[in-house]
C-alpha atoms as a PDB file:
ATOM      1  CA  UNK A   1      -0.903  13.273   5.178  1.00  0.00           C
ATOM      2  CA  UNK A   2      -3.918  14.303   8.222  1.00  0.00           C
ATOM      3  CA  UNK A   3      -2.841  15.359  10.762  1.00  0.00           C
ATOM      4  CA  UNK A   4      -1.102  12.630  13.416  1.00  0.00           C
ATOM      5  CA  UNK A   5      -3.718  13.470  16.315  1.00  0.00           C
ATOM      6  CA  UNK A   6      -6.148  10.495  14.965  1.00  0.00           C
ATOM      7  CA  UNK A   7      -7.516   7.882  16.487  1.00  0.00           C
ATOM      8  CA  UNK A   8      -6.518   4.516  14.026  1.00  0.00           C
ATOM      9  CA  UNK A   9      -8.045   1.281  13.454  1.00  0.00           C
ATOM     10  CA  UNK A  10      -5.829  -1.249  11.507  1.00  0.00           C
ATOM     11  CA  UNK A  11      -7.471  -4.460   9.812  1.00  0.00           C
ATOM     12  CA  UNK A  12      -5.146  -6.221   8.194  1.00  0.00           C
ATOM     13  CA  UNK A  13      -6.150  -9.303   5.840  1.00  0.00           C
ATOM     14  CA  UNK A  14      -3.544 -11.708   7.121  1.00  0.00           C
ATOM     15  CA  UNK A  15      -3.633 -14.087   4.733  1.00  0.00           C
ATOM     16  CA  UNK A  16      -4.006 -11.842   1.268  1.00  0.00           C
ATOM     17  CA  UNK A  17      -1.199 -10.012   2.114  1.00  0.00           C
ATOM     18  CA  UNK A  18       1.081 -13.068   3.061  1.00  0.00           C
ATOM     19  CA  UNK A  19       0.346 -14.705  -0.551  1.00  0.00           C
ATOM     20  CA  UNK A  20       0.390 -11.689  -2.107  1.00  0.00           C
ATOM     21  CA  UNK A  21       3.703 -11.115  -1.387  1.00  0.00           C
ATOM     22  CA  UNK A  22       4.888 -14.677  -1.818  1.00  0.00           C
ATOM     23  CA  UNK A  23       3.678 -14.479  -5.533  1.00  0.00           C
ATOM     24  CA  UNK A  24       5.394 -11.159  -5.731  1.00  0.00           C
ATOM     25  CA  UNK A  25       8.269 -12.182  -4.423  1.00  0.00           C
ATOM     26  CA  UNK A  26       8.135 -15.563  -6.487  1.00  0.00           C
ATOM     27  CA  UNK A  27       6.169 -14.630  -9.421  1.00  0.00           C
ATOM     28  CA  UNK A  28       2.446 -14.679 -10.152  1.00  0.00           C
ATOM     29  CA  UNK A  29       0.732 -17.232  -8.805  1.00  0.00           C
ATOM     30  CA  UNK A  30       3.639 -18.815  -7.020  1.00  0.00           C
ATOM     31  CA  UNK A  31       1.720 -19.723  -4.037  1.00  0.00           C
ATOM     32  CA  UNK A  32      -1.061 -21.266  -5.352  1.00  0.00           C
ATOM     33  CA  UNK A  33       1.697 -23.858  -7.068  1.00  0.00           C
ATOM     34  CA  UNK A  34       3.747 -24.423  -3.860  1.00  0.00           C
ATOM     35  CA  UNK A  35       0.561 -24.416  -1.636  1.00  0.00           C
ATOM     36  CA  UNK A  36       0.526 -28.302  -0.811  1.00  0.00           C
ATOM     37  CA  UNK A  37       4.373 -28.321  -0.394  1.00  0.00           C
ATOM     38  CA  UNK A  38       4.077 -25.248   1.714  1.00  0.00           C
ATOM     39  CA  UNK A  39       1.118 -27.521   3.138  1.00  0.00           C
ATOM     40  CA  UNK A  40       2.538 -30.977   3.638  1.00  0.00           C
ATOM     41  CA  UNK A  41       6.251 -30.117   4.413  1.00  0.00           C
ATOM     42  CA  UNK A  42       6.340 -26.026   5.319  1.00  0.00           C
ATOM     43  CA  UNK A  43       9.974 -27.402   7.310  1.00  0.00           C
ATOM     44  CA  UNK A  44      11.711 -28.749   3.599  1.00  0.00           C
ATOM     45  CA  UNK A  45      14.720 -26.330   3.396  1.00  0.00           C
ATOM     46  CA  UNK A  46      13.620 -24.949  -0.174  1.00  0.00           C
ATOM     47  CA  UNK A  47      10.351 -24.678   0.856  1.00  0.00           C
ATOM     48  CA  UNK A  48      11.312 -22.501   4.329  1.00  0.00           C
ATOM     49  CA  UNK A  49      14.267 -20.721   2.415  1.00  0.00           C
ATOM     50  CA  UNK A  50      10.979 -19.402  -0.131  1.00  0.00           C
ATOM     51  CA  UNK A  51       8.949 -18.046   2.670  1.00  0.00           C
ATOM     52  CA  UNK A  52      11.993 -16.811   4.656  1.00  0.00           C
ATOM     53  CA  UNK A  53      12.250 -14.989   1.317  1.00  0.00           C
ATOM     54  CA  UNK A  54       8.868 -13.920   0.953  1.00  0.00           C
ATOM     55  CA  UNK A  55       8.614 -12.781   4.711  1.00  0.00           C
ATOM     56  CA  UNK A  56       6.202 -10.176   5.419  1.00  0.00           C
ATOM     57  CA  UNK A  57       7.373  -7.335   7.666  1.00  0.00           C
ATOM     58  CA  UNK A  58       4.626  -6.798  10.221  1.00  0.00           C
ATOM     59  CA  UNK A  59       6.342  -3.826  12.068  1.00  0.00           C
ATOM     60  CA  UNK A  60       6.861  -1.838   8.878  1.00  0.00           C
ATOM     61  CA  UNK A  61       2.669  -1.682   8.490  1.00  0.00           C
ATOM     62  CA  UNK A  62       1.927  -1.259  11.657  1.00  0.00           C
ATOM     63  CA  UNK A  63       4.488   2.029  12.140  1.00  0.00           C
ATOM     64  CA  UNK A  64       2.552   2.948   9.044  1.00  0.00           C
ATOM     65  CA  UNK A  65      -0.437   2.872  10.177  1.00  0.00           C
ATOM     66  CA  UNK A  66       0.392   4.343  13.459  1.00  0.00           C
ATOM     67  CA  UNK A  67       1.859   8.209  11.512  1.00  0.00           C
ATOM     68  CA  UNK A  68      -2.310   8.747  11.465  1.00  0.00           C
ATOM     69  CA  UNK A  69      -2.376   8.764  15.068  1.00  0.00           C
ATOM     70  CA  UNK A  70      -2.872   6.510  17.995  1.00  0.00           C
ATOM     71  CA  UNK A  71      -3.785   2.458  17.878  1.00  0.00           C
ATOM     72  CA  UNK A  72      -6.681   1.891  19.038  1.00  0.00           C
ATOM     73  CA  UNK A  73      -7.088  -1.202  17.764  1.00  0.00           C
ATOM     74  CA  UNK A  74      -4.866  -3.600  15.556  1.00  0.00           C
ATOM     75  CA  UNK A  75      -6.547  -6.885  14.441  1.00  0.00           C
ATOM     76  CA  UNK A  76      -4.964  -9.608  12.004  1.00  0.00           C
ATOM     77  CA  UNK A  77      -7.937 -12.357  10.763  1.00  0.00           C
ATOM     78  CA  UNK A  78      -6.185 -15.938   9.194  1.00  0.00           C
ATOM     79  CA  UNK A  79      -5.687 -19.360   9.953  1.00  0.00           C
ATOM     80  CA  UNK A  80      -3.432 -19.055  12.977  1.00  0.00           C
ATOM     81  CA  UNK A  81      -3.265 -23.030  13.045  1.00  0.00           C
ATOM     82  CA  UNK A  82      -1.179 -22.732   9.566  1.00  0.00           C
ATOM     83  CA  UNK A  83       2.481 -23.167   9.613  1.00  0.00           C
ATOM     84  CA  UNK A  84       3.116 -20.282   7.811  1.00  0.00           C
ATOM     85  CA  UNK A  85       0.801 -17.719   9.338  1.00  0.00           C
ATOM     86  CA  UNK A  86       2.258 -19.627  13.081  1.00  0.00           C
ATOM     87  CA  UNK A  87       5.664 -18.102  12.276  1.00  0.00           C
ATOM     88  CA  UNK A  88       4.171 -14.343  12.760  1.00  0.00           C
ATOM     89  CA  UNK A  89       2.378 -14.830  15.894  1.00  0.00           C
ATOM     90  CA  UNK A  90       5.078 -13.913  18.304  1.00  0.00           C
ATOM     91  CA  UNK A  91       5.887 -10.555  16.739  1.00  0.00           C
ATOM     92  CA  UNK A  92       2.010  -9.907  16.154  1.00  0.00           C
ATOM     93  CA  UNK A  93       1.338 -10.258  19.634  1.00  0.00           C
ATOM     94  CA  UNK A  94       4.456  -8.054  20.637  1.00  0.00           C
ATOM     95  CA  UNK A  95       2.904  -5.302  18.800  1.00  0.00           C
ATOM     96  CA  UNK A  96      -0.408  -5.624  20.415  1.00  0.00           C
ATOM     97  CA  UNK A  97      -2.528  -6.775  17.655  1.00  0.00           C
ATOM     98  CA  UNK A  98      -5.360  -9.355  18.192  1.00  0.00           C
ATOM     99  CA  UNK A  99      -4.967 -12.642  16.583  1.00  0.00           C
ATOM    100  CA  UNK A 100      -8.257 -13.332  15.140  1.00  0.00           C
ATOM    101  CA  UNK A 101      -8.950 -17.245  14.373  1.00  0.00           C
ATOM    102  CA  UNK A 102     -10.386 -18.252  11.099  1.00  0.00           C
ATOM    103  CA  UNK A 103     -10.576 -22.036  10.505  1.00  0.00           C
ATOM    104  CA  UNK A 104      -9.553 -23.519   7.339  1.00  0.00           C
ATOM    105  CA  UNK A 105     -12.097 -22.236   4.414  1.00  0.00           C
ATOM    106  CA  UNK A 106     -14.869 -24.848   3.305  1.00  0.00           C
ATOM    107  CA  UNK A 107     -17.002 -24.453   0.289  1.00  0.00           C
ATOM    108  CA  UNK A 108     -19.546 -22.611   2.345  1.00  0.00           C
ATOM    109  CA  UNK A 109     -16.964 -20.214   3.589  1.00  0.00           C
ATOM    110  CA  UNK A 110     -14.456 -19.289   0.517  1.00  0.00           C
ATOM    111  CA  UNK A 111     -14.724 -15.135   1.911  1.00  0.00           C
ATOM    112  CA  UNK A 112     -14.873 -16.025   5.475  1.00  0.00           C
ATOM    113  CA  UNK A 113     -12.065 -13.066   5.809  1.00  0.00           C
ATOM    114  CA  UNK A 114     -13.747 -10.654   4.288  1.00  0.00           C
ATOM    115  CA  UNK A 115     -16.931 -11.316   5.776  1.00  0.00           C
ATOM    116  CA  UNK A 116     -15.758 -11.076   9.271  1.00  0.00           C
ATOM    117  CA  UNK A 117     -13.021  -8.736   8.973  1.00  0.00           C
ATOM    118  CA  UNK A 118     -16.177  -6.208   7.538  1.00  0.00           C
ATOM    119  CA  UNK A 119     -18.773  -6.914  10.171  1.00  0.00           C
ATOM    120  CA  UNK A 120     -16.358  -6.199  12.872  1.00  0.00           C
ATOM    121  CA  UNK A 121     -15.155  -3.024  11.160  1.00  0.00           C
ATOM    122  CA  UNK A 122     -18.489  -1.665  10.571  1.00  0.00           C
ATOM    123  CA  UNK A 123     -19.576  -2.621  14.095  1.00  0.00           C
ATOM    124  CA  UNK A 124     -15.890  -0.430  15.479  1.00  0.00           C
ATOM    125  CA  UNK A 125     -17.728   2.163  13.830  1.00  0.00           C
ATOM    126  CA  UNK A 126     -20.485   2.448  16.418  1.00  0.00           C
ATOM    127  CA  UNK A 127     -18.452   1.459  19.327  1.00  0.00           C
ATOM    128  CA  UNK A 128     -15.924   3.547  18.839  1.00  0.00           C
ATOM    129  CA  UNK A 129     -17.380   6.651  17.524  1.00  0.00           C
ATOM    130  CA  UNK A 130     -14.170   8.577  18.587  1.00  0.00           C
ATOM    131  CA  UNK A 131     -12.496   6.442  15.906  1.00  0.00           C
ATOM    132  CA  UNK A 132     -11.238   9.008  12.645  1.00  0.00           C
ATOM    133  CA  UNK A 133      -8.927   6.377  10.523  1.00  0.00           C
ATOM    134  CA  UNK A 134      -9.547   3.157   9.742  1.00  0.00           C
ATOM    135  CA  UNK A 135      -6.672   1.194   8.019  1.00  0.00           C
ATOM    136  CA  UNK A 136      -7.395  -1.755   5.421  1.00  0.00           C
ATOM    137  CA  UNK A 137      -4.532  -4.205   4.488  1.00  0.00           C
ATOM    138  CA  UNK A 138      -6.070  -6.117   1.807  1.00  0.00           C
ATOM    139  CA  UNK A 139      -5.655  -6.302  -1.997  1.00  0.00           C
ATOM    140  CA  UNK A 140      -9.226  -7.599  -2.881  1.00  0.00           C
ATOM    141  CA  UNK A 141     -12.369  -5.918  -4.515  1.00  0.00           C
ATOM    142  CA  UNK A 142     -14.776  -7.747  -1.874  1.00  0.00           C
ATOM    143  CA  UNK A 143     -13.666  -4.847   0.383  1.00  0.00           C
ATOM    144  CA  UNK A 144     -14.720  -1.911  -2.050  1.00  0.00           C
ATOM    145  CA  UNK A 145     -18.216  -2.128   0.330  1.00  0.00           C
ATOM    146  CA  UNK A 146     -16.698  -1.537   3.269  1.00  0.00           C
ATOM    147  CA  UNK A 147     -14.200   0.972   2.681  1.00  0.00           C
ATOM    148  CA  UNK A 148     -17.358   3.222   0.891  1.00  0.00           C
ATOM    149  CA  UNK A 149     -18.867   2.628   4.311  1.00  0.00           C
ATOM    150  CA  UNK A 150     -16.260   3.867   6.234  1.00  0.00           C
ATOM    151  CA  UNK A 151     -16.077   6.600   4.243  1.00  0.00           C
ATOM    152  CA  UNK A 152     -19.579   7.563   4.493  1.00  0.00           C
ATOM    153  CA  UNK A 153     -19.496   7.335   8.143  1.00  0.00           C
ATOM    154  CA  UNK A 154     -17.079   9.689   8.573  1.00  0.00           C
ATOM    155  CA  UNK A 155     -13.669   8.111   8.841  1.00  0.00           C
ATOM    156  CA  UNK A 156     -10.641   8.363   6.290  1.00  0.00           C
ATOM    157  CA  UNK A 157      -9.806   5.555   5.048  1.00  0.00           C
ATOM    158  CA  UNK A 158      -6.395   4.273   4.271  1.00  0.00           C
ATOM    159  CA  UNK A 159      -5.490   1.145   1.948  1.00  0.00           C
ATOM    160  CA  UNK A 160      -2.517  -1.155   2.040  1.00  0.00           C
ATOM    161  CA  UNK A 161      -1.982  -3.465  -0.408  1.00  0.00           C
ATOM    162  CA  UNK A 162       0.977  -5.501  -2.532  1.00  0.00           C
ATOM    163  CA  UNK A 163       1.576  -3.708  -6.047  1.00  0.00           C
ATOM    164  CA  UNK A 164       0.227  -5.804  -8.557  1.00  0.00           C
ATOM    165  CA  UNK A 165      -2.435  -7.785  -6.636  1.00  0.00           C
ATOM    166  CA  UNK A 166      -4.512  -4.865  -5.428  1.00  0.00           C
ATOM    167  CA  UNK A 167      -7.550  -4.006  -7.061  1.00  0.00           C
ATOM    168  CA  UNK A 168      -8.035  -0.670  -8.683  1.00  0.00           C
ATOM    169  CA  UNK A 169     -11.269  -0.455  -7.280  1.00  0.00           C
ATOM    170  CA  UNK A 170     -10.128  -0.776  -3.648  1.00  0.00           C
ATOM    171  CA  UNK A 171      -7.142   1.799  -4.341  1.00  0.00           C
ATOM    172  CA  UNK A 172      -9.810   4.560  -5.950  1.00  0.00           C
ATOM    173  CA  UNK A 173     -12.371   3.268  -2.785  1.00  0.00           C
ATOM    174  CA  UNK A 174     -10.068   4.545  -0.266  1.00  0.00           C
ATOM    175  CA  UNK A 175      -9.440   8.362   0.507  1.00  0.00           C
ATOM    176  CA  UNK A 176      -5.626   7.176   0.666  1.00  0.00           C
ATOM    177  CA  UNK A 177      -3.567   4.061  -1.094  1.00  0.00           C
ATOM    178  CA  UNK A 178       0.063   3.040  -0.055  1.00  0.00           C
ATOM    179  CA  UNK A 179       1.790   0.228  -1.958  1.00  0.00           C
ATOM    180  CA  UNK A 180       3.324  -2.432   0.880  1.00  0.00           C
ATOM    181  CA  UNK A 181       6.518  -2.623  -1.429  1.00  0.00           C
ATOM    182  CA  UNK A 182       6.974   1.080  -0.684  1.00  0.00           C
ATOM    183  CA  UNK A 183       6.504   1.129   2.813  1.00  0.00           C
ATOM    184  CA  UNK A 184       9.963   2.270   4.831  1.00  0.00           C
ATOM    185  CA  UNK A 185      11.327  -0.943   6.758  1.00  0.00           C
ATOM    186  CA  UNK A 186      10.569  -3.084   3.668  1.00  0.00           C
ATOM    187  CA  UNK A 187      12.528  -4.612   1.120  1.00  0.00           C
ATOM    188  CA  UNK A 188      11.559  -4.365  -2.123  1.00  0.00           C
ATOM    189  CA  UNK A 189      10.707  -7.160  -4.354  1.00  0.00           C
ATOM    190  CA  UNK A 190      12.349  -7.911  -7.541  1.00  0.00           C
ATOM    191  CA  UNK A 191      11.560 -10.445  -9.863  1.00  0.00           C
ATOM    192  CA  UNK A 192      12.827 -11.697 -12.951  1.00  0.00           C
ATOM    193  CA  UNK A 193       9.678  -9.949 -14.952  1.00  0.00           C
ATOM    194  CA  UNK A 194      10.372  -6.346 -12.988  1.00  0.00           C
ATOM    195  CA  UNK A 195      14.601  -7.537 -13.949  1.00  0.00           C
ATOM    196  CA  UNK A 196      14.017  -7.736 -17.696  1.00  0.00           C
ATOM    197  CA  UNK A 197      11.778  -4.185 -17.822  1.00  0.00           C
ATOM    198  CA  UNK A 198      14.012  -1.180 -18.696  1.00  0.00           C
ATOM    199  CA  UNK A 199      13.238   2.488 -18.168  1.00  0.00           C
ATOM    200  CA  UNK A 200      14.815   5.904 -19.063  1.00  0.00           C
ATOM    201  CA  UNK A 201      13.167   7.313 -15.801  1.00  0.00           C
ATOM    202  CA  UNK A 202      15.259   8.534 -12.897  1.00  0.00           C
ATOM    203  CA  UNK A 203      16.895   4.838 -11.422  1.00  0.00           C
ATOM    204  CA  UNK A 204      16.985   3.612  -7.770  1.00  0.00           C
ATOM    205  CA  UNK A 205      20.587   3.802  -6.077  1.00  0.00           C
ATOM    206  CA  UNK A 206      21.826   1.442  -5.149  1.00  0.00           C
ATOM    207  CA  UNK A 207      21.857   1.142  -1.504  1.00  0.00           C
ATOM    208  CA  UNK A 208      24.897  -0.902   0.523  1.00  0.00           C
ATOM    209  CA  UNK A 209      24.133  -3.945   2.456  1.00  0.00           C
ATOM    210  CA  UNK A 210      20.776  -4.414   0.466  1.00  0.00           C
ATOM    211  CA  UNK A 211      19.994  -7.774  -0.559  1.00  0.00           C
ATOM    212  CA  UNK A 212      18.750  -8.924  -4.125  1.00  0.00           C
ATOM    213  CA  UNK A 213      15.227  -8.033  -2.907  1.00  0.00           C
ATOM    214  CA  UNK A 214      15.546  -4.082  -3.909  1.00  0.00           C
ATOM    215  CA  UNK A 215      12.880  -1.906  -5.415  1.00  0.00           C
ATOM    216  CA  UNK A 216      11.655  -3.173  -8.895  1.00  0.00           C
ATOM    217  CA  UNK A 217      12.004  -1.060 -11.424  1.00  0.00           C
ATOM    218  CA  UNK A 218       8.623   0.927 -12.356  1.00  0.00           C
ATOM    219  CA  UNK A 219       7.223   0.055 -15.426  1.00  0.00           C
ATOM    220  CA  UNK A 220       7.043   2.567 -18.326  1.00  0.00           C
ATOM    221  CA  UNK A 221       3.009   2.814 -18.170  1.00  0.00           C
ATOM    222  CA  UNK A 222       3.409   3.297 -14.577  1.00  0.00           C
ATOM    223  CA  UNK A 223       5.531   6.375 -15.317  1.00  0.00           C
ATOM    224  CA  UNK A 224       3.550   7.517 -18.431  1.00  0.00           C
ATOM    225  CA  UNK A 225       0.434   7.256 -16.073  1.00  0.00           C
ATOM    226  CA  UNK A 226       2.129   9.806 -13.458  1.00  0.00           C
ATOM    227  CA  UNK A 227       2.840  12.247 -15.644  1.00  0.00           C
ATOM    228  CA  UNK A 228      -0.401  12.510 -16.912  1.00  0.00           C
ATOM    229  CA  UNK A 229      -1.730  12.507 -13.384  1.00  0.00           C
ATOM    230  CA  UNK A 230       0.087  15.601 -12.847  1.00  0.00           C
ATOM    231  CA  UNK A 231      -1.166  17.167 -15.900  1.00  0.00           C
ATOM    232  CA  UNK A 232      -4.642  16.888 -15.327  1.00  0.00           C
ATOM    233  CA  UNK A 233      -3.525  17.970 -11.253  1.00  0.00           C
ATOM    234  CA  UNK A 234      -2.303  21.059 -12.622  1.00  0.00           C
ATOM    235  CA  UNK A 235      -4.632  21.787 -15.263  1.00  0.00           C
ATOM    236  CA  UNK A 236      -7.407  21.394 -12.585  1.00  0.00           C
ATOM    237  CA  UNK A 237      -5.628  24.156 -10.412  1.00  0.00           C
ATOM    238  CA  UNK A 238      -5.227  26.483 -12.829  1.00  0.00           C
ATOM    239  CA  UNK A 239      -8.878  26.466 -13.625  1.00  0.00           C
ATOM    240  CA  UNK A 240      -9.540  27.257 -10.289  1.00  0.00           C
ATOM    241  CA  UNK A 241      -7.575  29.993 -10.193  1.00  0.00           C
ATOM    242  CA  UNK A 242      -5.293  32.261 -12.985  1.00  0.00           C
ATOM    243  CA  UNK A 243      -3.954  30.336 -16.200  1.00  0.00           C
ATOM    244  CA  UNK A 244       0.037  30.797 -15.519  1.00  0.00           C
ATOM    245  CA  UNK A 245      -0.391  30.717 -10.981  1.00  0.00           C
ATOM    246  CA  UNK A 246       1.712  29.010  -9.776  1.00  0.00           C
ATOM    247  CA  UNK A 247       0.469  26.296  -7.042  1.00  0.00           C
ATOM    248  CA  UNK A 248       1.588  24.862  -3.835  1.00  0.00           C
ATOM    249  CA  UNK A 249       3.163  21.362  -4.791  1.00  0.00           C
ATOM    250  CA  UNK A 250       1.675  19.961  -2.036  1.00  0.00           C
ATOM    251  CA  UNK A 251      -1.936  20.992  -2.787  1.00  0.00           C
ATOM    252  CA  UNK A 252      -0.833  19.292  -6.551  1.00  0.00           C
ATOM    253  CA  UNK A 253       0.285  16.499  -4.161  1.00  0.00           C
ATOM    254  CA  UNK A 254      -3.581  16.342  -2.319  1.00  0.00           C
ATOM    255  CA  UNK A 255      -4.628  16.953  -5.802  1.00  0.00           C
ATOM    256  CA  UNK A 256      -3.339  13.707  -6.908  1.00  0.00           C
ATOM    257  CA  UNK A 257      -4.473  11.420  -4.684  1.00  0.00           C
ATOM    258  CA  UNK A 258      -7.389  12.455  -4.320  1.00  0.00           C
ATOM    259  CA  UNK A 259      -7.791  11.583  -8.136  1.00  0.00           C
ATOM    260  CA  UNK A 260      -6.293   8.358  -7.362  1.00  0.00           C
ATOM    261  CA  UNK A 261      -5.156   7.421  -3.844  1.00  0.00           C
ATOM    262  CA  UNK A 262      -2.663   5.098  -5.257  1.00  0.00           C
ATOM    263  CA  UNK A 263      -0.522   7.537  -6.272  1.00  0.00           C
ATOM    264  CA  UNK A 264       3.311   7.409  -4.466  1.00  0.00           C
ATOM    265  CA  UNK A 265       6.251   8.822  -5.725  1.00  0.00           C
ATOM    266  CA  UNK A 266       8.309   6.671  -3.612  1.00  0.00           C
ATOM    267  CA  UNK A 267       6.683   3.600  -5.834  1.00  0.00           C
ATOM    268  CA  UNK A 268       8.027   5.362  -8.996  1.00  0.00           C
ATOM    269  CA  UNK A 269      11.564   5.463  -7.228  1.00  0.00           C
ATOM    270  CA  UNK A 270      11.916   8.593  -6.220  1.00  0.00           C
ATOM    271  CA  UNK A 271      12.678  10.166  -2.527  1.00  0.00           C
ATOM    272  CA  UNK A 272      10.488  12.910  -2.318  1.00  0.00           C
ATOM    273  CA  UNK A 273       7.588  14.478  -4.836  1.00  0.00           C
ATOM    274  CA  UNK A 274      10.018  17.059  -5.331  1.00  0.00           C
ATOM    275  CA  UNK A 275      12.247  14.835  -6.564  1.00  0.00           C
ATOM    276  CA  UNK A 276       9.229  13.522  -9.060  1.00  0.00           C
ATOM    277  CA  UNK A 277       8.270  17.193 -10.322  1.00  0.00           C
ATOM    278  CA  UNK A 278      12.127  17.692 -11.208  1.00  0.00           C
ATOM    279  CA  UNK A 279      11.643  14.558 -13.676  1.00  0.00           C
ATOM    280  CA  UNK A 280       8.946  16.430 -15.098  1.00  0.00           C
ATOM    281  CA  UNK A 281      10.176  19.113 -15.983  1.00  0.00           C
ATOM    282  CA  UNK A 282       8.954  18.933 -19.723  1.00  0.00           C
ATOM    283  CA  UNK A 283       5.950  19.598 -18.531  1.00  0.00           C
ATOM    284  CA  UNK A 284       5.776  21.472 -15.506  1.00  0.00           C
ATOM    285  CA  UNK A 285       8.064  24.369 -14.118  1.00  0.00           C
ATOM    286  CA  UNK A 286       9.091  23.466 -10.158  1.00  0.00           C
ATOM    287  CA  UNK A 287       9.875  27.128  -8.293  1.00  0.00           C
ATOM    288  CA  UNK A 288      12.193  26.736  -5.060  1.00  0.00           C
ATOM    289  CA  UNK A 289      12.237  29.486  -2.831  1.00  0.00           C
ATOM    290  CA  UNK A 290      12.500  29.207   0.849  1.00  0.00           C
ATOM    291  CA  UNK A 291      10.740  26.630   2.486  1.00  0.00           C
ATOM    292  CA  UNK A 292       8.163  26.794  -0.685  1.00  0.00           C
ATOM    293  CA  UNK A 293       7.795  24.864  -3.608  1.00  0.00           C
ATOM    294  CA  UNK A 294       5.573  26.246  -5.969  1.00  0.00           C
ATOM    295  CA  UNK A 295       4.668  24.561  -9.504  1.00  0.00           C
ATOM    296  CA  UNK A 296       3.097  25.200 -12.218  1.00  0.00           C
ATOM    297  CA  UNK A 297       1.805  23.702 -15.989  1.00  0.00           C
ATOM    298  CA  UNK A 298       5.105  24.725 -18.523  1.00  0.00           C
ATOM    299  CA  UNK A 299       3.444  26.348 -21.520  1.00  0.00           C
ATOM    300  CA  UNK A 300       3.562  23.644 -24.527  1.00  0.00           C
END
């Protein structure tokens, strides 16, 4: 992670990340199919007993955003006349973040988030020229533009996003990717699709006092896509220096995200990247000595 001494931005996508986690709380595409009962009747005790379960914990992204460094400024852009977004307000303004008001989308306005929450970024950028993070928390491609921009002008940029309604292409935009579901403070969702997928990768413990909402089980692609991740980490570090070096783990670490910024061991279910080079051990060797932790690629 940079160092904490930043100055942070935080943009959050109200709206994406509210139905994104509804529909992974629910299943895919569960919003868009309770959207007029949500709508018409958000009061109906199934209806509020869905979106109590579906609730989106503010305070968990915000403390995430805030390890970078101070908040300077915290915006959330949605429909603050909407039922559903109206039940956030209180705790949104208790942490200081500016409720910005976008009326209900017309046909003439269908990315009116986007489109404002990206002119106001870009024109933080000149303001604020102290600014050195910037924070997205979105899931959706339109912001690919912006995040390049950001980068290009000199900021890091960090994505938030709900695993499995993110865009690769805003993940791999971003200098840094963090999955909502793994943020600490929030409980994971599990749904009937994550229930029925089986893995013989390290499992989750079970934690006491957890509801059924607990981390879902990584898939076996997402696994299979880790490992070679590392791989190609290592392999890249041994080019740059001797064949059998061994490397820092947490250069391998830098390594890996920079390859893909959605990279989190804690989203694979494990505590610490130590933890996720152990499970490797097939196919690299994990030296513990002291306070280092040196790896290397195991010989095939």
């Amino acid at each position: 992670m940079p160092e904490s001494s930043g100055r942070v931005a935080v943009y959050l996508d109200f709206d994406n990340i509210v139905i994104s986690w509804y529909d992974r709380v629910h299943g895919r595409n569960a919003y868009g199919k309770d959207r007029q009962r949500i709508t018409e009747n958000p009061h109906d005790t199934e209806v509020a007993e869905r979106l109590k379960q579906a609730t989106v914990e503010v305070g968990a992204i915000i403390d995430y955003a805030s390890s970078f460094g101070t908040l300077v400024l915290t915006r959330a852009y949605a429909d603050w006349s909407s039922p559903v977004n109206a039940e956030y307000r209180t705790q949104l303004v208790a942490r200081a973040v500016d409720l910005v008001q976008l009326f209900p989308a017309a046909a003439y306005a269908k990315n009116g988030a986007d489109i404002r929450l990206a002119v106001d970024a870009v024109e933080d950028m000149f303001r604020l020229p102290d600014l050195t993070h910037v924070v997205i928390v979105a899931g959706d491609s339109d912001y690919v533009p912006l995040a390049q921009r950001c980068k290009r002008l000199g900021r890091y940029v960090i994505g938030v996003g709900v695993a499995g309604s993110t865009a690769k292409s805003l993940a791999a935009a971003c200098d840094e990717f963090e999955s909502y579901d793994s943020l600490p403070g929030v409980t994971r969702a599990t749904t009937d699709a994550d229930d029925a997928v089986t893995t013989k990768d390290k499992p989750e413990p079970k934690t006491p006092g957890k509801t059924r909402r607990a981390r879902s089980t990584p898939k076996s692609d997402d696994q299979a896509e880790a490992t070679s991740l590392l791989v190609r980490a290592l392999r890249l570090g041994h080019d740059k220096a001797d064949a059998d070096e061994w490397l820092h783990a947490s250069a391998v670490k830098t390594q890996m995200r920079r390859m893909d910024p959605s990279f989190s061991e804690k989203a694979l279910g494990y505590r610490s990247f130590n933890d996720f080079l152990r499970s490797r051990d097939d196919v690299a060797e994990l030296e513990e000595s002291g306070h280092e932790r040196l790896v290397r690629l195991r010989e095939q």
